[in-house]
PDB file of N, CA and C in Angstrom:
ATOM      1  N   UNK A   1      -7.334 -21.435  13.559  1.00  0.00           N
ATOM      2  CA  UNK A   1      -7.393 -21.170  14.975  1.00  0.00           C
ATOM      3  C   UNK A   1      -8.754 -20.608  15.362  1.00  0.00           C
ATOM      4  N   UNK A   2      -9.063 -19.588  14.483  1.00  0.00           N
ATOM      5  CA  UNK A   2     -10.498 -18.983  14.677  1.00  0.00           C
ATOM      6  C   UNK A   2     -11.818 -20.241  14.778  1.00  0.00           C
ATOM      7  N   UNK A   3     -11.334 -21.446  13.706  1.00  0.00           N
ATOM      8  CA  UNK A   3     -12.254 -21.844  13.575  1.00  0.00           C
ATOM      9  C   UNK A   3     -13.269 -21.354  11.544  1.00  0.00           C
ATOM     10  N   UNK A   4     -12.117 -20.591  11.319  1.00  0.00           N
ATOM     11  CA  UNK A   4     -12.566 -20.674  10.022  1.00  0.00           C
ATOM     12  C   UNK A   4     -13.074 -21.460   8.947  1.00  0.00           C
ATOM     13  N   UNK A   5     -13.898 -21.420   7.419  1.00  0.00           N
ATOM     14  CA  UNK A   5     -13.481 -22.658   6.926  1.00  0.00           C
ATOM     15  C   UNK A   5     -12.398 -21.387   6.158  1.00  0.00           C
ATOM     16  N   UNK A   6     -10.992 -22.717   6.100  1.00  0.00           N
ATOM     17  CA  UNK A   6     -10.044 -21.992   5.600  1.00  0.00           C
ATOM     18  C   UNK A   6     -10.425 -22.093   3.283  1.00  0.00           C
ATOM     19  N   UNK A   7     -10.724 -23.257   3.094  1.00  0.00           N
ATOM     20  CA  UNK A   7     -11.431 -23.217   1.807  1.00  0.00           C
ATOM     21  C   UNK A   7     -12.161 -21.869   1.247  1.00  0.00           C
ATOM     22  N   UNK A   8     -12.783 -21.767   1.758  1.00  0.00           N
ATOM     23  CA  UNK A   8     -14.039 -20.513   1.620  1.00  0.00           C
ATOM     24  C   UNK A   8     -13.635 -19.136   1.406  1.00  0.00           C
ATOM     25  N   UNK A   9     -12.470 -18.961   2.604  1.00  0.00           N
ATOM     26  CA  UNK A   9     -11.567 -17.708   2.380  1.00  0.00           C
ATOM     27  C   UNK A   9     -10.662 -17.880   1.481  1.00  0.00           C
ATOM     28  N   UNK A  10     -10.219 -18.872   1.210  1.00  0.00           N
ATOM     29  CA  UNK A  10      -9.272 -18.885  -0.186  1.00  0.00           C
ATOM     30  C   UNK A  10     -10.017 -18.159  -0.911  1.00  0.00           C
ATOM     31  N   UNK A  11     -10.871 -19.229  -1.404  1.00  0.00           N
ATOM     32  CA  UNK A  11     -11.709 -18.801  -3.005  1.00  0.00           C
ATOM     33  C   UNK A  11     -12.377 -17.335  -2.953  1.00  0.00           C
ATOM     34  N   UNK A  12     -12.930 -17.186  -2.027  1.00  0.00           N
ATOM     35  CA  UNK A  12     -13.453 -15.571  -1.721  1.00  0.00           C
ATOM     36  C   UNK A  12     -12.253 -14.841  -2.234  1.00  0.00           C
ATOM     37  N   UNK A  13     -10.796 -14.924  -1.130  1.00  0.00           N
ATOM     38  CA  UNK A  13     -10.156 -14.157  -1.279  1.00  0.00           C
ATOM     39  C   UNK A  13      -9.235 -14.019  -2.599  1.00  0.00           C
ATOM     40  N   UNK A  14      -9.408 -14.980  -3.396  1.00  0.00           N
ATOM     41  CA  UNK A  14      -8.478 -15.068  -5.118  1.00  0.00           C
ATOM     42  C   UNK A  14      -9.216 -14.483  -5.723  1.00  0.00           C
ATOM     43  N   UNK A  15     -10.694 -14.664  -5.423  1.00  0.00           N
ATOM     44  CA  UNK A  15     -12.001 -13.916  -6.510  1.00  0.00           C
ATOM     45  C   UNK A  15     -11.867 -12.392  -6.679  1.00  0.00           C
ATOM     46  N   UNK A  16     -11.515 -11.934  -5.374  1.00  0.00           N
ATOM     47  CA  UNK A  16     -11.631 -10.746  -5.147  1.00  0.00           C
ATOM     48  C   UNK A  16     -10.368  -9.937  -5.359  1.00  0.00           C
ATOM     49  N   UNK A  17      -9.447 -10.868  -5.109  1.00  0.00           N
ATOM     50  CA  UNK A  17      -7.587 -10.189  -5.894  1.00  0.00           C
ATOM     51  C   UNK A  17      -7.353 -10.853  -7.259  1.00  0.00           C
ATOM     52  N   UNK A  18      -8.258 -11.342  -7.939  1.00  0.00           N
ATOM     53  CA  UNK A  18      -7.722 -11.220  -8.962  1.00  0.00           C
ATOM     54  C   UNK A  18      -7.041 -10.049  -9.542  1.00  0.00           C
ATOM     55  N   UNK A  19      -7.512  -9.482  -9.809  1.00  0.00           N
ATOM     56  CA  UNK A  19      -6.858  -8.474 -10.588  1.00  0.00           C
ATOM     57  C   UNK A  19      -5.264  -7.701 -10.433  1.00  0.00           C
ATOM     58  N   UNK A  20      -4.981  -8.044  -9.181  1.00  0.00           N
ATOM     59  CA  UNK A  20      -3.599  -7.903  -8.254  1.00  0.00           C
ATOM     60  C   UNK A  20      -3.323  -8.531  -7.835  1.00  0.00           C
ATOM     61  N   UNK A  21      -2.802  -9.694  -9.015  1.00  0.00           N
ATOM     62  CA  UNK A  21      -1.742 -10.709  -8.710  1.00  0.00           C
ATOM     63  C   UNK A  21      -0.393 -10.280  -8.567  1.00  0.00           C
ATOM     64  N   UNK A  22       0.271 -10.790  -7.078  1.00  0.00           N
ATOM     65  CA  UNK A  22       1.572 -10.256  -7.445  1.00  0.00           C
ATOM     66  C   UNK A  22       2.022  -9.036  -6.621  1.00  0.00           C
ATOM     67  N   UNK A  23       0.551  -8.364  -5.941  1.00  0.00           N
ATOM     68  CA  UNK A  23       0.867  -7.126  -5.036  1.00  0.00           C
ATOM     69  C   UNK A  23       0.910  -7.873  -3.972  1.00  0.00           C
ATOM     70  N   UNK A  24       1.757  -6.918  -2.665  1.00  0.00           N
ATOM     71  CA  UNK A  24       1.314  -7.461  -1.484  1.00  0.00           C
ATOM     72  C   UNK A  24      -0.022  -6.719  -0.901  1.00  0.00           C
ATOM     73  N   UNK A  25      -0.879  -7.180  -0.146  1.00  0.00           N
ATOM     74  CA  UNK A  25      -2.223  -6.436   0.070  1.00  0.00           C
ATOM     75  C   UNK A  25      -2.988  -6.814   1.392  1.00  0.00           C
ATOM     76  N   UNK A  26      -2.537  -5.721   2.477  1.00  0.00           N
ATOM     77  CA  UNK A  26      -3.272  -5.968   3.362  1.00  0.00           C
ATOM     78  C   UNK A  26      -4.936  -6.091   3.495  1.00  0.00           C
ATOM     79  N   UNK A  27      -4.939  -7.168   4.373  1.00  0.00           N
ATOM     80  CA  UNK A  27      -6.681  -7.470   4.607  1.00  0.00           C
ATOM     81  C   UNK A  27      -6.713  -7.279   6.170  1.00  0.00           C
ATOM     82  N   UNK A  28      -7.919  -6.659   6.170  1.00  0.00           N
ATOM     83  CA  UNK A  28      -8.392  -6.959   7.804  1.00  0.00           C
ATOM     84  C   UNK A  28      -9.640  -8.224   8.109  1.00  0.00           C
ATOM     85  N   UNK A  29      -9.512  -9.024   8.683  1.00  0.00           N
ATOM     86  CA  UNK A  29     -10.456 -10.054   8.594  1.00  0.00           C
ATOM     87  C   UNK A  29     -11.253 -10.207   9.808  1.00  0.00           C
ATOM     88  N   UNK A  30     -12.995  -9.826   9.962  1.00  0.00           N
ATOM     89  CA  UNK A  30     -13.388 -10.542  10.889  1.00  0.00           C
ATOM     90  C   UNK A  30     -14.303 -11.488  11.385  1.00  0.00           C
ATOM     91  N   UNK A  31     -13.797 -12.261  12.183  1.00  0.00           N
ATOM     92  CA  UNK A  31     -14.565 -13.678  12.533  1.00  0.00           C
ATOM     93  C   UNK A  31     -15.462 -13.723  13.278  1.00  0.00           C
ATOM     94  N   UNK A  32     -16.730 -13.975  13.201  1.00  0.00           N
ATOM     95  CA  UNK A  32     -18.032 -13.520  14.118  1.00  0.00           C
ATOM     96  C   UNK A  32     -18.088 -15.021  14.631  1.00  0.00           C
ATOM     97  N   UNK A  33     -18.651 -14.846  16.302  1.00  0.00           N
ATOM     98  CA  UNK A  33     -19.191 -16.352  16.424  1.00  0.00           C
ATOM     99  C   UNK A  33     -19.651 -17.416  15.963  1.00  0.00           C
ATOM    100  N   UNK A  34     -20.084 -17.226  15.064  1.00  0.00           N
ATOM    101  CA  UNK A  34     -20.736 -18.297  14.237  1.00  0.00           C
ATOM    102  C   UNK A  34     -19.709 -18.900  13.190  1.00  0.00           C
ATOM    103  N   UNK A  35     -19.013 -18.274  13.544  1.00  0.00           N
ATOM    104  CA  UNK A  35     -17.603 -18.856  12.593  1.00  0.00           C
ATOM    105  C   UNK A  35     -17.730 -18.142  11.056  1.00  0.00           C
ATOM    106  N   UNK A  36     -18.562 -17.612  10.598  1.00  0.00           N
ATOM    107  CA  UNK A  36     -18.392 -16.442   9.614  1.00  0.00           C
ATOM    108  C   UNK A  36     -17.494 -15.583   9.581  1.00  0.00           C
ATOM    109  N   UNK A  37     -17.171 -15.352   8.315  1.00  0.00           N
ATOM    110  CA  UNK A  37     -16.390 -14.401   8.104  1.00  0.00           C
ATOM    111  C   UNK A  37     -16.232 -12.766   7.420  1.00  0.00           C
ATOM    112  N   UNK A  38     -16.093 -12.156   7.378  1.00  0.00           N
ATOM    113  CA  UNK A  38     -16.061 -10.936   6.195  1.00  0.00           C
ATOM    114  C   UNK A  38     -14.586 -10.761   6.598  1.00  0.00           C
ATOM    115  N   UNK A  39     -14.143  -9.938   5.285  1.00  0.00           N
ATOM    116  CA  UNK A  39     -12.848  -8.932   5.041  1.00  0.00           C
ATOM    117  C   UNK A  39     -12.984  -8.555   3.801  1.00  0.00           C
ATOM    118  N   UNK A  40     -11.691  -6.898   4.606  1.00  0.00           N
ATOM    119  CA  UNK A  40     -11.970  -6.207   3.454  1.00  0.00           C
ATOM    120  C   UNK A  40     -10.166  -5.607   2.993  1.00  0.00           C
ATOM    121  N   UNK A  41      -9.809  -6.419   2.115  1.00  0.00           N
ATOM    122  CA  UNK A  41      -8.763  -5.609   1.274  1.00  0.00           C
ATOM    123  C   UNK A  41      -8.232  -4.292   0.973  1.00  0.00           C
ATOM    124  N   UNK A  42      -7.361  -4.212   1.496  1.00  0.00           N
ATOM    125  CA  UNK A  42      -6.556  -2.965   1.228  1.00  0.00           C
ATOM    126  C   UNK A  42      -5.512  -2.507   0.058  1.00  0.00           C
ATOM    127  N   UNK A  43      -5.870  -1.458  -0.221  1.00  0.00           N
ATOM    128  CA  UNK A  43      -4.000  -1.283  -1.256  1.00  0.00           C
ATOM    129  C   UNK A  43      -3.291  -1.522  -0.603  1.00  0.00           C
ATOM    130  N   UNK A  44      -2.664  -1.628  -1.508  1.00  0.00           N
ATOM    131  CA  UNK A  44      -0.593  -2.207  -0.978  1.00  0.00           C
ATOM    132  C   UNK A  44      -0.358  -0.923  -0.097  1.00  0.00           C
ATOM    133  N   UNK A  45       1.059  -1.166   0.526  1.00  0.00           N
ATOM    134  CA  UNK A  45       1.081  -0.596   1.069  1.00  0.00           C
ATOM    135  C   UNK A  45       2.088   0.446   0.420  1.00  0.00           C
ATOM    136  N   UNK A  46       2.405   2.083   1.072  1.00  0.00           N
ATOM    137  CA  UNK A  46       2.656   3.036   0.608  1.00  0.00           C
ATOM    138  C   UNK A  46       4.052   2.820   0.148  1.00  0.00           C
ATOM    139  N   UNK A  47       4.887   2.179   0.963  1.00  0.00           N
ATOM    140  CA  UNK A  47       6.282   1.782   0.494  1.00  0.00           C
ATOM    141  C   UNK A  47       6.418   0.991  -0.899  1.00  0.00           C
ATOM    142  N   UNK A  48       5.628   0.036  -1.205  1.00  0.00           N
ATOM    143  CA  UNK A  48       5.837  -1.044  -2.657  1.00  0.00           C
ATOM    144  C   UNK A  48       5.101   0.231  -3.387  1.00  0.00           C
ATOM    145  N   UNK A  49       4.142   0.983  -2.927  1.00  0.00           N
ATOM    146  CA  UNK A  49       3.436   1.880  -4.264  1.00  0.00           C
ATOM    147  C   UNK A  49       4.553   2.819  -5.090  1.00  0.00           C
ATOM    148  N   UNK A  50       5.145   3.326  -4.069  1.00  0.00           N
ATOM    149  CA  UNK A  50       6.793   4.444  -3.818  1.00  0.00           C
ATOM    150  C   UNK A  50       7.218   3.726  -4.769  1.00  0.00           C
ATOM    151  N   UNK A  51       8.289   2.148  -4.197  1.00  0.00           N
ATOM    152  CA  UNK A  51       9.086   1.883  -5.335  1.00  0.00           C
ATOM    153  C   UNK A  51       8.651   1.232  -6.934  1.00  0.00           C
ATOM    154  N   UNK A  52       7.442   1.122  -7.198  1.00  0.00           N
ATOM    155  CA  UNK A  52       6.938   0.846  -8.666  1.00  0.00           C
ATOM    156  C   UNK A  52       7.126   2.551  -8.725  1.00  0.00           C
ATOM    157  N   UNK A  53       6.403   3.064  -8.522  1.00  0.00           N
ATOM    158  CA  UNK A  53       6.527   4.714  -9.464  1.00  0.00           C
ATOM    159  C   UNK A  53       8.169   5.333  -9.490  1.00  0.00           C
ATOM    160  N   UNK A  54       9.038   4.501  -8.576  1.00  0.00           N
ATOM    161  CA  UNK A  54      10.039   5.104  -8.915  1.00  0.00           C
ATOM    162  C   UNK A  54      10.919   4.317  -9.659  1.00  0.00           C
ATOM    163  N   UNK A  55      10.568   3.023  -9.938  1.00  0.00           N
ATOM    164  CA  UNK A  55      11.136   2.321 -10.428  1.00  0.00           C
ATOM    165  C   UNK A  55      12.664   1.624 -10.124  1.00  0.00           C
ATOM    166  N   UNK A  56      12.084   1.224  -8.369  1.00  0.00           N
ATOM    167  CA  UNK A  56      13.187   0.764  -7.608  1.00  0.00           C
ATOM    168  C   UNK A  56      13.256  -0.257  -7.352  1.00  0.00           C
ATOM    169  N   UNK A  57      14.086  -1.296  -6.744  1.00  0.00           N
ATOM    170  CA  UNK A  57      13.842  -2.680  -5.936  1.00  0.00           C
ATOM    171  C   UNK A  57      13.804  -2.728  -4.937  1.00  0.00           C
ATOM    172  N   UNK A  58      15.151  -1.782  -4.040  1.00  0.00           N
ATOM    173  CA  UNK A  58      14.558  -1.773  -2.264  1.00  0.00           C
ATOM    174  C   UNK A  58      14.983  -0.055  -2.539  1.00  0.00           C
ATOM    175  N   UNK A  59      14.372   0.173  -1.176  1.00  0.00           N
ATOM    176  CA  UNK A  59      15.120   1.420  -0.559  1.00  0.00           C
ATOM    177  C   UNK A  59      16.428   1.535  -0.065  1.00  0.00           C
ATOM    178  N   UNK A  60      16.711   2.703   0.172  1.00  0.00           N
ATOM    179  CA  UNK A  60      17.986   2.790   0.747  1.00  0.00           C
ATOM    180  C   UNK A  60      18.548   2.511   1.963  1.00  0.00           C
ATOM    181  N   UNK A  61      19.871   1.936   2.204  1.00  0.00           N
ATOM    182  CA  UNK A  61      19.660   1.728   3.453  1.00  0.00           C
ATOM    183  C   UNK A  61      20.103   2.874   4.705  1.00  0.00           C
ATOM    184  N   UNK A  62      20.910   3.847   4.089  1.00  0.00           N
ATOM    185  CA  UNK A  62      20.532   5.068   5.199  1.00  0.00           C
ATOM    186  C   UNK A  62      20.153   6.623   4.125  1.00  0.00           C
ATOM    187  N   UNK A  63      18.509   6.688   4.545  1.00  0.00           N
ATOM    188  CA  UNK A  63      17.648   6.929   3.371  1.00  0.00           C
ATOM    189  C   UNK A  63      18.356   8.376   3.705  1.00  0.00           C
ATOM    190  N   UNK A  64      18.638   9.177   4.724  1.00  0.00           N
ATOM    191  CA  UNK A  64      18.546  10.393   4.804  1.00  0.00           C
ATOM    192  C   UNK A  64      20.318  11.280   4.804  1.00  0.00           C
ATOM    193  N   UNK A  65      21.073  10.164   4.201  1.00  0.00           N
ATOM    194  CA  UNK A  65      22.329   9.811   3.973  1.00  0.00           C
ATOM    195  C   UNK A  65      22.285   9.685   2.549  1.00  0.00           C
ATOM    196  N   UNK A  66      22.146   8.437   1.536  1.00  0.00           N
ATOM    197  CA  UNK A  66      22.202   7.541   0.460  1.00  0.00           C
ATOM    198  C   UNK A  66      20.696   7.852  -0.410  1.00  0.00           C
ATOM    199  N   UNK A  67      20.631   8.638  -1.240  1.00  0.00           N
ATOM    200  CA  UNK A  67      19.793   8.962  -1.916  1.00  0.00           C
ATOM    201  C   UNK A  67      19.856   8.104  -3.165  1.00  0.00           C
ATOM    202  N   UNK A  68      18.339   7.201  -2.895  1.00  0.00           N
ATOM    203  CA  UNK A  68      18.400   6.014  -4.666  1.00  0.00           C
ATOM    204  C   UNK A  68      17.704   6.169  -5.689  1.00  0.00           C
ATOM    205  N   UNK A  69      17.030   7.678  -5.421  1.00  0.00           N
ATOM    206  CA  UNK A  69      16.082   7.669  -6.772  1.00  0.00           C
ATOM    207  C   UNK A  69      15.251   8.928  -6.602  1.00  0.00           C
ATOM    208  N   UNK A  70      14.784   9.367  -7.726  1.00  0.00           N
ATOM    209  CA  UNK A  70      14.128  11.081  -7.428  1.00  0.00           C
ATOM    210  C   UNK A  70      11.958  10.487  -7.902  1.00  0.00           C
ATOM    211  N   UNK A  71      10.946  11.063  -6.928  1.00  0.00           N
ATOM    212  CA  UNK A  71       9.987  10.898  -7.679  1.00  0.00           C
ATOM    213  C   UNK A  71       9.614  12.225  -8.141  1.00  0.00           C
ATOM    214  N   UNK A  72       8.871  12.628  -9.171  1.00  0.00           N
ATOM    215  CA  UNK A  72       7.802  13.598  -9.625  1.00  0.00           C
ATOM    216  C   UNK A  72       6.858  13.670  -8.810  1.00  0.00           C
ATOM    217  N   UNK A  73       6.605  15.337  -8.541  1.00  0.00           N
ATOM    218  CA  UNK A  73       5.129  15.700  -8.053  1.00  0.00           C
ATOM    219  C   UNK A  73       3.980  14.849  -8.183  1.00  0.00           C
ATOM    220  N   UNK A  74       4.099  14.783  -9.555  1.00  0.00           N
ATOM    221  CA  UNK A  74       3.027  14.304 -10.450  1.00  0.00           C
ATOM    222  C   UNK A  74       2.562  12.467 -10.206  1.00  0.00           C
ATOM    223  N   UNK A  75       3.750  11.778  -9.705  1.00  0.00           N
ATOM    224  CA  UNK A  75       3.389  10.606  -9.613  1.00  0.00           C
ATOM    225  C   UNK A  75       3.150  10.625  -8.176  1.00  0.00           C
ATOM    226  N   UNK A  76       3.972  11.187  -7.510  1.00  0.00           N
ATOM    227  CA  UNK A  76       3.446  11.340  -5.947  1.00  0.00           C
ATOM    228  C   UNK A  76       2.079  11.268  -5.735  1.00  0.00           C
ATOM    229  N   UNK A  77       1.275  12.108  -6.513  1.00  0.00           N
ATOM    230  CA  UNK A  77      -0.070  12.876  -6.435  1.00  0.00           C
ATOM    231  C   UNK A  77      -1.012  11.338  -7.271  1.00  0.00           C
ATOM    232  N   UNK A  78      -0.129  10.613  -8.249  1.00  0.00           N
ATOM    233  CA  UNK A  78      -0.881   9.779  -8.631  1.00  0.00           C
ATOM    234  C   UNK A  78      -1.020   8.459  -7.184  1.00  0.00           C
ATOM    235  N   UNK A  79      -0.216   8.238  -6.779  1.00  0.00           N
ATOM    236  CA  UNK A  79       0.470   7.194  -6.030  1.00  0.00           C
ATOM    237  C   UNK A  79      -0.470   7.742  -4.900  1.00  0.00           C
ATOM    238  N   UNK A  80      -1.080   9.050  -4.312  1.00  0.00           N
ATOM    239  CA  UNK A  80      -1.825   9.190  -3.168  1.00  0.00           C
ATOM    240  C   UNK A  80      -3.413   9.272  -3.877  1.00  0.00           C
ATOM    241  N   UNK A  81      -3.559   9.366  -5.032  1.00  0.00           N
ATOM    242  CA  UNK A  81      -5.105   8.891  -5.441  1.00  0.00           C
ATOM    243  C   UNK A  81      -5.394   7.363  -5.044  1.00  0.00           C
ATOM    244  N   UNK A  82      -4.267   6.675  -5.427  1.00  0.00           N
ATOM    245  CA  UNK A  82      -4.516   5.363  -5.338  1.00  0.00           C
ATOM    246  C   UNK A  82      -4.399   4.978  -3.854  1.00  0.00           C
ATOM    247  N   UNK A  83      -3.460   5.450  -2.445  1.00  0.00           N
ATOM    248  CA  UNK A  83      -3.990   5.210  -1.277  1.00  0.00           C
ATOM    249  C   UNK A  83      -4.598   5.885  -0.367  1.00  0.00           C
ATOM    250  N   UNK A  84      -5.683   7.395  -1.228  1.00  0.00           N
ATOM    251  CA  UNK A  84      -6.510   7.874  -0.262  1.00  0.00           C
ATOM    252  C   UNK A  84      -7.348   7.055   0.486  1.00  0.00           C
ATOM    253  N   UNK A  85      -8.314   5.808   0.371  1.00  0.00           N
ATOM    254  CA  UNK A  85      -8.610   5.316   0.616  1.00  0.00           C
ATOM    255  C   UNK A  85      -8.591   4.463   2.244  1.00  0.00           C
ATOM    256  N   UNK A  86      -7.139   4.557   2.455  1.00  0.00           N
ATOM    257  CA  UNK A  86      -6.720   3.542   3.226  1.00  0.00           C
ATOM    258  C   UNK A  86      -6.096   5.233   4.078  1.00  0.00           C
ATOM    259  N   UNK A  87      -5.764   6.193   3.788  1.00  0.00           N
ATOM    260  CA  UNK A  87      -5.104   6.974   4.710  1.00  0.00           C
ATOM    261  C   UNK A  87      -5.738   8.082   5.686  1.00  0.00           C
ATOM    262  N   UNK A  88      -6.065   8.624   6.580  1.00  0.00           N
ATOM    263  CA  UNK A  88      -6.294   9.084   7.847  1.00  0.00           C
ATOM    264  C   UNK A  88      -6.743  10.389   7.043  1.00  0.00           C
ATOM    265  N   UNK A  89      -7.383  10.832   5.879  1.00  0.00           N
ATOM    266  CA  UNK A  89      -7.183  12.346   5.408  1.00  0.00           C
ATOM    267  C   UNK A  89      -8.044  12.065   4.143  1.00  0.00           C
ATOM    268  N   UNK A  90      -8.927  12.701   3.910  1.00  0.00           N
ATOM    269  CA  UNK A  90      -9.522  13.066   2.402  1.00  0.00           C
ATOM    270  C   UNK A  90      -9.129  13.956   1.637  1.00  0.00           C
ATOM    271  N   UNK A  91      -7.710  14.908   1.904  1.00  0.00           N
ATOM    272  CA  UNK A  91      -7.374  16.195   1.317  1.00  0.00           C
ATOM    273  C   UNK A  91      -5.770  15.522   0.495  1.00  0.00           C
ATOM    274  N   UNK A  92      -5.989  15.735  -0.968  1.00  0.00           N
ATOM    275  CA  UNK A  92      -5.387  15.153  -1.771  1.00  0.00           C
ATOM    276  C   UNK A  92      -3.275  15.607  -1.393  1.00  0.00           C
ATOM    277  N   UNK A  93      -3.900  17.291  -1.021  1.00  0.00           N
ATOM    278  CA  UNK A  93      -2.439  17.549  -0.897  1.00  0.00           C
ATOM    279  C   UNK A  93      -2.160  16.990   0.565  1.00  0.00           C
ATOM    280  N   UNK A  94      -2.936  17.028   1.311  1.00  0.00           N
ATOM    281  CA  UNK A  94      -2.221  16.329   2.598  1.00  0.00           C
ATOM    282  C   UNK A  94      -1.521  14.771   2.433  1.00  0.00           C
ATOM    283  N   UNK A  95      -2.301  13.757   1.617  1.00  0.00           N
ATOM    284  CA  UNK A  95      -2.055  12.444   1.299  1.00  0.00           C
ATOM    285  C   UNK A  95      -0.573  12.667   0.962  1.00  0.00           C
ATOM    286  N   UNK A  96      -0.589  13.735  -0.094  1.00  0.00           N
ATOM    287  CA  UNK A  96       1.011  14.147  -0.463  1.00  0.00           C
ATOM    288  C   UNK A  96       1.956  14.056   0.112  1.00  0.00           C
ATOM    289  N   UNK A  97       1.407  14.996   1.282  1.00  0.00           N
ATOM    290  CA  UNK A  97       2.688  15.660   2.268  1.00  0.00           C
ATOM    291  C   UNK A  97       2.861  14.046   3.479  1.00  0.00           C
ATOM    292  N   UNK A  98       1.826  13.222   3.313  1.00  0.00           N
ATOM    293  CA  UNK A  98       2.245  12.050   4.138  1.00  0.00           C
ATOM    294  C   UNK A  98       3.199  11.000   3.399  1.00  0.00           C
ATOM    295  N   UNK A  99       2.728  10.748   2.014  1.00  0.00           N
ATOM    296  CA  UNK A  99       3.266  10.121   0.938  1.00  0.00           C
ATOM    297  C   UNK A  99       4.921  10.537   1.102  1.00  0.00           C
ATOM    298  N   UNK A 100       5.370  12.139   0.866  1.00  0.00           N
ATOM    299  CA  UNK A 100       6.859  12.144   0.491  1.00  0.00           C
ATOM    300  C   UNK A 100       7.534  12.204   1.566  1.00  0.00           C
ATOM    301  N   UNK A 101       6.613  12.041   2.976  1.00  0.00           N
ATOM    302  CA  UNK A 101       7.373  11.589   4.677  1.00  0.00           C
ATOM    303  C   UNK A 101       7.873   9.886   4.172  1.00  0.00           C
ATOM    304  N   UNK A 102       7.427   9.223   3.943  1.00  0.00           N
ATOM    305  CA  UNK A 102       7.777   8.002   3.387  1.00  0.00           C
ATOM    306  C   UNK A 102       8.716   8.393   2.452  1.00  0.00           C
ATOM    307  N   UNK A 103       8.013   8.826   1.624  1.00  0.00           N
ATOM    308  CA  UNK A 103       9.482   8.307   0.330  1.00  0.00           C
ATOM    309  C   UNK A 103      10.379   9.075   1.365  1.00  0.00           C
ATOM    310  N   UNK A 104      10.671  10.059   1.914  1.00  0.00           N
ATOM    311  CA  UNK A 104      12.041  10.126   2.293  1.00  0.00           C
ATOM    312  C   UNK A 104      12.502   9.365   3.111  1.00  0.00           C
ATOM    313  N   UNK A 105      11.986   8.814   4.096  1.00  0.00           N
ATOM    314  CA  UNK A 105      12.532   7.809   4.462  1.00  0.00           C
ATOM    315  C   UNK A 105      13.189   6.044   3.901  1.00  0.00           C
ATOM    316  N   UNK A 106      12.742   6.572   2.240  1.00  0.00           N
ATOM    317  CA  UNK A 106      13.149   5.390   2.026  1.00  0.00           C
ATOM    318  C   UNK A 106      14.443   5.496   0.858  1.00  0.00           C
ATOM    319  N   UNK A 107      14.554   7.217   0.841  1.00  0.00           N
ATOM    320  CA  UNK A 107      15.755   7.567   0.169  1.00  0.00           C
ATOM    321  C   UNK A 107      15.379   8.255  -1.102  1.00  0.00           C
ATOM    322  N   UNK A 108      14.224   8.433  -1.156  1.00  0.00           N
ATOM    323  CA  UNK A 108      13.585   8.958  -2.541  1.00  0.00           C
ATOM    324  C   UNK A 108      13.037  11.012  -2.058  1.00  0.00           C
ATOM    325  N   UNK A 109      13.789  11.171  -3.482  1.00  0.00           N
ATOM    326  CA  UNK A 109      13.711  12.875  -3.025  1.00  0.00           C
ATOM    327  C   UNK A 109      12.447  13.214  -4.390  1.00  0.00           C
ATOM    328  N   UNK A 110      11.978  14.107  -3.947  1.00  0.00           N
ATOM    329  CA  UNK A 110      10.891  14.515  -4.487  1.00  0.00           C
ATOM    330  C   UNK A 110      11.356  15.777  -4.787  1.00  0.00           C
ATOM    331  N   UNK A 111      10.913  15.529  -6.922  1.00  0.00           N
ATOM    332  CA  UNK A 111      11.238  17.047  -7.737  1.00  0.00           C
ATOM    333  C   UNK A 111       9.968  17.700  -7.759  1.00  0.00           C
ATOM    334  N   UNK A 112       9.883  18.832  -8.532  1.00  0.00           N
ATOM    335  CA  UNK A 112       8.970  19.139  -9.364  1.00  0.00           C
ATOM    336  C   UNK A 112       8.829  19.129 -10.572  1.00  0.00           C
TER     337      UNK A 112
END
C-alpha cells in the first residue's frame, strides 16, 4: 500500500530476526517518500515474556479470581532486563513494579 518493495523488507527483516525465530516481535516501520524504508524491532511483548518464565500456555481467564502460576522475584527482574528497552522507565525496580501489574493481570502471583 505504502508502495514498499515488499522483497527487500522480507530479507532485511529475516536477517535481522534471525536469532528469534518463533517469538512474536513488534516492529515499527517507516516509509519515507521515496519509498524507503527503515524499522526497528522490538522485544516481544511483556505478556509472551511472563508466560515462558513461568512456564505457561495462556493466562487465566479471570486473572484476579483463577490463579495459574506463581513467578520469582528473580525472574521478574530477569524478564524486565530484557524489556527495559522498550518500557517508559530506566529504573530496574520500577520495570518490576510495571512487569508484576501484568503478570497479575494475567493470573500470575509473584513470590519471593
Amino acid at each position: 500500500q505504502a508502495g514498499v518493495n515488499i522483497m527487500a523488507f522480507c530479507k532485511e527483516f529475516n536477517a535481522r530476526t534471525q536469532g528469534s525465530s518463533g517469538d512474536i516481535l513488534p516492529v515499527v516501520i517507516s516509509v519515507f517518500k521515496d519509498k524507503s524504508f527503515e524499522f526497528v524491532c522490538k522485544k516481544p511483548p511483556a505478556s509472551v515474556l511472563l508466560k515462558k518464565a513461568a512456564n505457561l500456555a495462556k493466562g487465566s481467564k479471570e486473572p484476579l479470581k483463577v490463579k495459574v502460576g506463581t513467578l520469582t522475584r528473580e525472574k521478574l527482574r530477569e524478564v524486565a532486563r530484557i524489556k527495559m528497552d522498550d518500557l517508559n522507565t530506566k529504573n530496574e525496580e520500577a520495570a518490576c513494579r510495571i512487569l508484576a501489574g501484568t503478570a497479575r493481570q494475567m493470573g500470575l502471583d509473584i513470590i519471593d
